[in-house]
N, C-alpha and C. Protein backbone atom coordinates (compact mmCIF):
# COMPACT_ATOMS: atom_id res chain seq x y z
N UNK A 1 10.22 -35.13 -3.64
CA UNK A 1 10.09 -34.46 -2.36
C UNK A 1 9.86 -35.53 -1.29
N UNK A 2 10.60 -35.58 -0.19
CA UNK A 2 10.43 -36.59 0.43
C UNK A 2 9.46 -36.57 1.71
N UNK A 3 8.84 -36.98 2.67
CA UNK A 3 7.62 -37.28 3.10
C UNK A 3 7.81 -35.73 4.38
N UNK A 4 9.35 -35.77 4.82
CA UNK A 4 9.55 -34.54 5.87
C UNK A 4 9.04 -33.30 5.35
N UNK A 5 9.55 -33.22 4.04
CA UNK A 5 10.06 -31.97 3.22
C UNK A 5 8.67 -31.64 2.72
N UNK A 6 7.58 -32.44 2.36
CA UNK A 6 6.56 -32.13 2.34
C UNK A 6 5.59 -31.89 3.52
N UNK A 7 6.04 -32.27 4.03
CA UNK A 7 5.38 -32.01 5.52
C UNK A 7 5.69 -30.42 6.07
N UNK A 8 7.00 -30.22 6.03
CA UNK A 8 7.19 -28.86 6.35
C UNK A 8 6.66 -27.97 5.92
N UNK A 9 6.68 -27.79 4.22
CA UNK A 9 6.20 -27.00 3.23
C UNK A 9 4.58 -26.97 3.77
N UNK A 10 3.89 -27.99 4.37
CA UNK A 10 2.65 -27.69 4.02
C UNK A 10 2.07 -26.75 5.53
N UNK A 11 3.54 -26.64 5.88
CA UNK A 11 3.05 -26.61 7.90
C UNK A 11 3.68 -25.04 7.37
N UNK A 12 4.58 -24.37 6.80
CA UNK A 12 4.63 -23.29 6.29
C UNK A 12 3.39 -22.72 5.81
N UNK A 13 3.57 -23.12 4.79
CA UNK A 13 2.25 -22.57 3.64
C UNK A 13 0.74 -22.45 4.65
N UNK A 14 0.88 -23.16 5.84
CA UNK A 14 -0.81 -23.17 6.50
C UNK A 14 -0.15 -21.96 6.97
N UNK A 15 0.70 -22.16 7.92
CA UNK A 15 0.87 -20.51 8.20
C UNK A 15 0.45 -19.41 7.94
N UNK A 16 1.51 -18.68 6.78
CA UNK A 16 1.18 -17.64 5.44
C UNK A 16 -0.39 -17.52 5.08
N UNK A 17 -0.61 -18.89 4.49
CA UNK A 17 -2.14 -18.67 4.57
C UNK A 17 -3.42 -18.14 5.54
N UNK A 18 -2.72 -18.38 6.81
CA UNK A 18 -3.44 -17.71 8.07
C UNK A 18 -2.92 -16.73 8.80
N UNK A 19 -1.65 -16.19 8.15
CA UNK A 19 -1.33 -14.74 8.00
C UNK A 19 -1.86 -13.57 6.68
N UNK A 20 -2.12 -14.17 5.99
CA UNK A 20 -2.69 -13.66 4.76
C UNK A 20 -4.19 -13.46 4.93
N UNK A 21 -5.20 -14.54 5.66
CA UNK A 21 -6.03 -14.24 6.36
C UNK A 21 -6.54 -13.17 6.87
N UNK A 22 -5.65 -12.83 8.07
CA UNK A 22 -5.48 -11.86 8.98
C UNK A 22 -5.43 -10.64 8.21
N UNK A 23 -4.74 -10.78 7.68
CA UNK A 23 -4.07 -9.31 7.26
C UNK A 23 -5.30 -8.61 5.78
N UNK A 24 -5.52 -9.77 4.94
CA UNK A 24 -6.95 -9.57 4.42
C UNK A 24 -8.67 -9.07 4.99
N UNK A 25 -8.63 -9.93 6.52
CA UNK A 25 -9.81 -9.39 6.78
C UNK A 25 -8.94 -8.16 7.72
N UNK A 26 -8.17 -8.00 8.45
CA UNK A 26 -8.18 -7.21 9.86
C UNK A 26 -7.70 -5.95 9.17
N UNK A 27 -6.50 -5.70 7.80
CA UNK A 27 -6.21 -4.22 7.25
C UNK A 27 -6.94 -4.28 5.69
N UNK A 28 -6.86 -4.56 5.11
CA UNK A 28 -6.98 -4.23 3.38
C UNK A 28 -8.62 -4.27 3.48
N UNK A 29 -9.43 -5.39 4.33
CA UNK A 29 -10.92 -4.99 3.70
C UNK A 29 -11.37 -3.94 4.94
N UNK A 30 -10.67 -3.69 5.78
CA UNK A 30 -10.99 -2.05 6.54
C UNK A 30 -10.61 -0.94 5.77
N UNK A 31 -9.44 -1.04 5.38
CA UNK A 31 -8.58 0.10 4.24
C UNK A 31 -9.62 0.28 2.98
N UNK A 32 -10.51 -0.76 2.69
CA UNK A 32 -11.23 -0.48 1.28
C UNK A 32 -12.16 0.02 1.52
N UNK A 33 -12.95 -0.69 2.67
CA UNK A 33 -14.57 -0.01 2.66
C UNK A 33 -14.71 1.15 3.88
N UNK A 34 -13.85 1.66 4.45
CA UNK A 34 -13.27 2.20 5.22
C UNK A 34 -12.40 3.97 5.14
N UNK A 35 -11.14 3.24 4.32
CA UNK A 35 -10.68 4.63 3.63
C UNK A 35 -11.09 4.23 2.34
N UNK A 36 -11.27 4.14 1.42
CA UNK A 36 -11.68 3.68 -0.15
C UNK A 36 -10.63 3.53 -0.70
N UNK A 37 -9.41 2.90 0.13
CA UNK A 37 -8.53 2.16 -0.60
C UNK A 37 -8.59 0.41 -1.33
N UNK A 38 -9.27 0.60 -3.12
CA UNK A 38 -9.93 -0.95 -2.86
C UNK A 38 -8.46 -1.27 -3.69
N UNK A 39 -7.34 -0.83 -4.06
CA UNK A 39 -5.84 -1.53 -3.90
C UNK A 39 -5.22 -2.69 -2.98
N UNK A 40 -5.88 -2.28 -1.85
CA UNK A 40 -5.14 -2.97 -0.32
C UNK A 40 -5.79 -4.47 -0.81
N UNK A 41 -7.42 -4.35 -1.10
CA UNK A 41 -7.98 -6.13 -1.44
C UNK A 41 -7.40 -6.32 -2.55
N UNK A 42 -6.75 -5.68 -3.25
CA UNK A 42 -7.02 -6.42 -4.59
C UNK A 42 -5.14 -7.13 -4.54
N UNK A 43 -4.52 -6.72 -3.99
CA UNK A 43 -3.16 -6.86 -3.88
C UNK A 43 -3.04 -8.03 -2.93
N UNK A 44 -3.35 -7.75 -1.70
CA UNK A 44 -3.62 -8.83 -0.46
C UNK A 44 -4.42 -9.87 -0.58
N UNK A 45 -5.73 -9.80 -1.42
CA UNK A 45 -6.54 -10.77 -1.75
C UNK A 45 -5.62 -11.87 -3.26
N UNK A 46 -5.08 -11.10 -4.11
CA UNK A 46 -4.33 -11.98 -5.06
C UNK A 46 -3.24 -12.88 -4.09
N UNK A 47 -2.88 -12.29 -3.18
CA UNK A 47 -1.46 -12.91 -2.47
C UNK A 47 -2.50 -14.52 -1.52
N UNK A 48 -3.29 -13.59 -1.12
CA UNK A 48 -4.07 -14.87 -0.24
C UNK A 48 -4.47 -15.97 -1.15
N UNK A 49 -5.08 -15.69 -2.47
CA UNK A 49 -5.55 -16.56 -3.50
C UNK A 49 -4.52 -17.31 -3.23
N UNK A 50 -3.33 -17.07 -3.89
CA UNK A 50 -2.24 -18.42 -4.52
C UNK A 50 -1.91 -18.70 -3.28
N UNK A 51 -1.80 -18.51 -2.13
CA UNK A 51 -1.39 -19.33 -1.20
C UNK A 51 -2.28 -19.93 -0.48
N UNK A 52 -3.83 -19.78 -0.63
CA UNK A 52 -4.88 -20.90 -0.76
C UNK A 52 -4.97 -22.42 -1.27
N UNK A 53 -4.34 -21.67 -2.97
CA UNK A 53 -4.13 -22.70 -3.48
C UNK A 53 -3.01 -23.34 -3.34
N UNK A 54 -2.23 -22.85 -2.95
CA UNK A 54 -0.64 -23.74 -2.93
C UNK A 54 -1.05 -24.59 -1.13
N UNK A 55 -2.10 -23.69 -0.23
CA UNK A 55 -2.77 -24.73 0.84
C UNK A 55 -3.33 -25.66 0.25
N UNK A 56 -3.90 -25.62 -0.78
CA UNK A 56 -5.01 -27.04 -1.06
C UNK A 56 -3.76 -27.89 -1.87
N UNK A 57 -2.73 -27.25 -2.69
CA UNK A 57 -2.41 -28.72 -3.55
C UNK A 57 -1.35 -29.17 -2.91
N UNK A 58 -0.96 -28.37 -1.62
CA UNK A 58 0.27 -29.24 -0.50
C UNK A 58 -0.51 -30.26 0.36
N UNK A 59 -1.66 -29.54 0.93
CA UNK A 59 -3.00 -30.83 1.50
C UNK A 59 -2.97 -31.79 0.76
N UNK A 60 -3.72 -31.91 -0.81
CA UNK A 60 -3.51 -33.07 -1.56
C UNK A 60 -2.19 -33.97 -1.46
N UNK A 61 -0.80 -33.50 -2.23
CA UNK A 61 -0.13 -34.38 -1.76
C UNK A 61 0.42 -34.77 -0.70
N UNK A 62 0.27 -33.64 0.63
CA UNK A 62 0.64 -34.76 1.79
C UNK A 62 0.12 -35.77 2.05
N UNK A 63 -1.43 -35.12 1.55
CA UNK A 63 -2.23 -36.55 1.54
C UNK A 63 -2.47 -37.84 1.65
N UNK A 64 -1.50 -37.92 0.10
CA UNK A 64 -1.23 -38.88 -0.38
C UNK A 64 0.31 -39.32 0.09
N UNK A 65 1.12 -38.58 0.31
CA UNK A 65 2.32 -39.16 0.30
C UNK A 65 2.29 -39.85 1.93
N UNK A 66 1.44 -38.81 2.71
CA UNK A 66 2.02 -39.30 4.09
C UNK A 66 0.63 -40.33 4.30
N UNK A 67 -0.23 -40.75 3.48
CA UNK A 67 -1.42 -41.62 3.47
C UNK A 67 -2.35 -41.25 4.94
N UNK A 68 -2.49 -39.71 4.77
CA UNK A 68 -3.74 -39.19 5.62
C UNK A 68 -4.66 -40.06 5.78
N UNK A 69 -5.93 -40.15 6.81
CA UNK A 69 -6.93 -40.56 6.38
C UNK A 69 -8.32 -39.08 5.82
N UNK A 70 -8.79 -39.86 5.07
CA UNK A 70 -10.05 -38.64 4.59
C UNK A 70 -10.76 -38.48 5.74
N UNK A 71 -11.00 -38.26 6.87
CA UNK A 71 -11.72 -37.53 7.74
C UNK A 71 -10.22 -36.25 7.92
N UNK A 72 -9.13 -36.92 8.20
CA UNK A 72 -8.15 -35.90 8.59
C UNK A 72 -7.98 -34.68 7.40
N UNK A 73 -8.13 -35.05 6.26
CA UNK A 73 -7.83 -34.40 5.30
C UNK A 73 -9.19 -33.14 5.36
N UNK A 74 -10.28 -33.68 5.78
CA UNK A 74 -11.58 -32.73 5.49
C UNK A 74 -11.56 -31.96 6.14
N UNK A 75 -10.84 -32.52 7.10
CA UNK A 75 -10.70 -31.64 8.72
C UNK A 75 -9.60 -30.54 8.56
N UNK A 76 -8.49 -30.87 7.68
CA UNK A 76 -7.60 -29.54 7.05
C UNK A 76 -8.37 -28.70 5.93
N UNK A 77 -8.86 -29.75 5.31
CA UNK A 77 -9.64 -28.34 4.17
C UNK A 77 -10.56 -27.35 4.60
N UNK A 78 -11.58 -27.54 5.45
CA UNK A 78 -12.56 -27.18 6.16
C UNK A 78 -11.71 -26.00 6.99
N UNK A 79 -10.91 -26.35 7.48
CA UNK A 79 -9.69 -25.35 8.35
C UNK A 79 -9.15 -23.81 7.41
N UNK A 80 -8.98 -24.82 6.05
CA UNK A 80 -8.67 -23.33 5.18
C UNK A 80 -9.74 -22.55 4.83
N UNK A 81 -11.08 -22.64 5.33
CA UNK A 81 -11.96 -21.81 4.79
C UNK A 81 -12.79 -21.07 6.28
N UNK A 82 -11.79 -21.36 7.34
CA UNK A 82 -12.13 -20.62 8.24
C UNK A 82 -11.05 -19.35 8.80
N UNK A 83 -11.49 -19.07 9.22
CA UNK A 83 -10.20 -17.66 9.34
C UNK A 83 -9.03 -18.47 11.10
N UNK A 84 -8.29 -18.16 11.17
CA UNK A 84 -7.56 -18.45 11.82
C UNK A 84 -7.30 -20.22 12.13
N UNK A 85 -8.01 -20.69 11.73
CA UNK A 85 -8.04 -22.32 11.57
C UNK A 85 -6.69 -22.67 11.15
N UNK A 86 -6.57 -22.27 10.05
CA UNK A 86 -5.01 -22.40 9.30
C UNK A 86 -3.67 -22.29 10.49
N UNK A 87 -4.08 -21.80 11.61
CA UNK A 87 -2.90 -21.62 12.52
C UNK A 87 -2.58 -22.84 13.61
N UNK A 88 -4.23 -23.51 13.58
CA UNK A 88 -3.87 -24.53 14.13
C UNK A 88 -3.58 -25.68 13.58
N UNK A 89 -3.87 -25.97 12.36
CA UNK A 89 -3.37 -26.95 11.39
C UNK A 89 -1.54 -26.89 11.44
N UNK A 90 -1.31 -25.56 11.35
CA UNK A 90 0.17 -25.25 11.39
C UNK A 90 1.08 -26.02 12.68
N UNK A 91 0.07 -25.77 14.03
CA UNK A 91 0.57 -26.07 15.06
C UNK A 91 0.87 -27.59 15.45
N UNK A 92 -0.44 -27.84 14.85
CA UNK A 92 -0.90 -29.32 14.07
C UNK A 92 0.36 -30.35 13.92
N UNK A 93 0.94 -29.66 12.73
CA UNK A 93 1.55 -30.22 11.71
C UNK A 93 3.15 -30.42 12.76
N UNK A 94 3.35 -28.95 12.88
CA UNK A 94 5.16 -28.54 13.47
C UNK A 94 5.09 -29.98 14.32
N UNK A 95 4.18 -30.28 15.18
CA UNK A 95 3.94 -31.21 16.39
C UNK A 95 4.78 -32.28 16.01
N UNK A 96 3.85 -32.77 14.62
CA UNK A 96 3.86 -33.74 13.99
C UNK A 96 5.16 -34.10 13.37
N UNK A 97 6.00 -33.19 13.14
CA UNK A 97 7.08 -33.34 12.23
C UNK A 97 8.13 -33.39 13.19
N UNK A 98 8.21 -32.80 14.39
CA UNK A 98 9.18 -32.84 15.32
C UNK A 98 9.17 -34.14 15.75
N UNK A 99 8.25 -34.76 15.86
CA UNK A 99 7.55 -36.28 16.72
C UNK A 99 8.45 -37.39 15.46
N UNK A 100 8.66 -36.73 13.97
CA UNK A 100 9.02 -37.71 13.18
C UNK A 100 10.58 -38.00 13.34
């Protein structure tokens, strides 16, 4: 995968991830505790999981491939565990890749 192509993927995936966000806290955990639909988390919350993780192991190797520094990197992880953060990492990134 070459240094663009990973770059994109990870400026995607922050995305999704901070659409998955959204859509986890703002419909499915209203829909559960709300109407007592607990389907909506359990469906929306599996989808957010793997694209958490597919956020953390695209972080890792851009990481490495595009030789981040570790403050920058903490500063993306820290981002995925806040709610809408992920959108600016995204915005972040597009910046970054157009600039390449």
């Amino acid at each position: 995968m070459s240094n663009e192509s990973c770059l994109l993927w990870f400026c995607r995936i922050a995305f999704w991830e901070g659409v998955s966000t959204v859509i986890l806290f703002g419909i499915a955990m209203p829909l559960k505790y709300a109407a007592g639909m607990p389907a909506a988390v359990t469906y929306v919350g599996w989808v957010h999981g793997l694209l958490f993780m597919l956020y953390i192991g695209f972080l890792a190797l851009a990481a490495v491939k595009l030789s981040w520094a570790l403050k920058r990197v903490a500063i993306f992880f820290v981002a995925s565990l806040v709610p809408l953060a992920p959108f600016f990492v995204e915005r972040s990134l597009r910046k970054e890749a157009i600039a390449r």
